[in-house]
Protein backbone atom coordinates (compact mmCIF):
# COMPACT_ATOMS: atom_id res chain seq x y z
CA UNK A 1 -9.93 -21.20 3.20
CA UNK A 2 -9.05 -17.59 1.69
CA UNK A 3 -8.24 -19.09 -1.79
CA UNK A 4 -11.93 -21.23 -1.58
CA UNK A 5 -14.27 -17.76 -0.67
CA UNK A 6 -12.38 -16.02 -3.55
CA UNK A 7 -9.36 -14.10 -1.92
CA UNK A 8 -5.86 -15.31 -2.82
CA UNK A 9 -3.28 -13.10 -1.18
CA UNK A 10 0.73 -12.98 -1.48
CA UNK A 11 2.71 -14.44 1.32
CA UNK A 12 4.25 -10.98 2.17
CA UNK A 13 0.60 -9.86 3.20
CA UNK A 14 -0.28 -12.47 4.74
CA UNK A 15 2.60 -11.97 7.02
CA UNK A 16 2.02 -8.44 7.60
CA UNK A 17 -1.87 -9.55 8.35
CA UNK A 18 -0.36 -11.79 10.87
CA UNK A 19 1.67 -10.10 12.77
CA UNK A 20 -0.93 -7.13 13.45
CA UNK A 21 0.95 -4.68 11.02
CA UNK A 22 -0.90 -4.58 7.29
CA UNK A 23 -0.47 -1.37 5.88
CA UNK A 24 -3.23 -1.15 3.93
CA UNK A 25 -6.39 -3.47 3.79
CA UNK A 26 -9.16 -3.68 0.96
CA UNK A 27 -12.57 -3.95 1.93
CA UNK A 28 -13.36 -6.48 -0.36
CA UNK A 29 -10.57 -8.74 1.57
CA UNK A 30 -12.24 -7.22 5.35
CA UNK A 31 -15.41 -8.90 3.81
CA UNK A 32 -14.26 -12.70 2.68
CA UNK A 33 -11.77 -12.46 5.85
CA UNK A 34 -15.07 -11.58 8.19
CA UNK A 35 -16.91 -14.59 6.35
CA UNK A 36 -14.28 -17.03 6.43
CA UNK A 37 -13.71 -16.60 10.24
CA UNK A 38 -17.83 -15.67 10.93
CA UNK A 39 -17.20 -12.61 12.50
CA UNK A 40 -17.51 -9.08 12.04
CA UNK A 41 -14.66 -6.12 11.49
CA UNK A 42 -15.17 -5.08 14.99
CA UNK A 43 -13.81 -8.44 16.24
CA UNK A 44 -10.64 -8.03 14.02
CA UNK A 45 -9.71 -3.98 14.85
CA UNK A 46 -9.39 -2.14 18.02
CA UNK A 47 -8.93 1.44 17.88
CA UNK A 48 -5.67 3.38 18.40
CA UNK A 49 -6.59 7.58 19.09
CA UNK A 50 -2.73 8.33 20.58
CA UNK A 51 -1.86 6.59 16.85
CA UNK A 52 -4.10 9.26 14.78
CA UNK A 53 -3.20 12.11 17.23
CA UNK A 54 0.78 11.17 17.08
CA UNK A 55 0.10 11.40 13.58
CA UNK A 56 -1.70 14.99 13.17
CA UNK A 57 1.31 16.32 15.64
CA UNK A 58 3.86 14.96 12.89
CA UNK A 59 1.79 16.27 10.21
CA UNK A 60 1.52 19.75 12.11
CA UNK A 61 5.62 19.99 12.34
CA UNK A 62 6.17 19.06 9.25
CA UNK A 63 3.79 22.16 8.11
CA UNK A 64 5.35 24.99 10.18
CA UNK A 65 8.96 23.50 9.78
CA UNK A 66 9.30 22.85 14.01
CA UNK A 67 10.98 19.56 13.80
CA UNK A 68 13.94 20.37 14.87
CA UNK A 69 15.70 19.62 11.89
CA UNK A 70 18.95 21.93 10.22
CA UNK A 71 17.75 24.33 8.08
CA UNK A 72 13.98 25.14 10.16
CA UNK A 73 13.45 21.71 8.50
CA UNK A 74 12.56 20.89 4.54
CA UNK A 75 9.45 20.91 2.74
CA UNK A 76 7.28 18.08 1.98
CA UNK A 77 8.49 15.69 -0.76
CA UNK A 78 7.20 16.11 -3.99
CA UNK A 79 5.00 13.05 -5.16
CA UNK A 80 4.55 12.37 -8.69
CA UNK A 81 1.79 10.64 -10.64
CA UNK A 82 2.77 7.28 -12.23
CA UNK A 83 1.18 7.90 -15.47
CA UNK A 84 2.51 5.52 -18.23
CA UNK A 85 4.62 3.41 -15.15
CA UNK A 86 1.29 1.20 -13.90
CA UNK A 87 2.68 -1.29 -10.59
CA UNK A 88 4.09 -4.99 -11.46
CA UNK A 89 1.64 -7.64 -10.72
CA UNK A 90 2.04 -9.48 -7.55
CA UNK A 91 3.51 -13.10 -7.75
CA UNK A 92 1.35 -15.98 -9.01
């Protein structure tokens, strides 16, 4: 019914989607997922506050170094752009 409203996804995702876990979720695929069931985002997500606060107290350590690692703990890692190294195209 996804592949008929437009949205073909890879079996990894739809796994993820499945089990309650997607890391990451377009809203273009929200939209033909909302229309192919006839319902609305609201009926697919429930919020999770201890999740964003659990977050900004890992985010906080890793700023002042209190994580209780050797060493007062290590500085962020260093992301680089992927200029010139664009992702491999998912599976057909």
């Amino acid at each position: 019914m996804l592949a008929e409203a437009g949205l073909e996804i890879s079996a990894g995702k739809m796994s993820s989607w499945w089990a309650g876990t997607p890391p990451t979720m377009r809203l273009e695929e929200l939209d033909v997922l909302c229309a192919v069931l006839e319902c609305t985002p609201n009926d697919l997500m429930t919020p999770e506050p201890e999740k964003v606060a659990a977050r900004r107290a890992g985010n906080a350590e890793a700023v002042t170094g209190n994580d209780d690692k050797p060493n007062g703990g290590s500085a962020s890692p260093v992301v680089s752009p992927r200029f010139g190294k664009p992702r491999s195209t998912p599976p057909l």
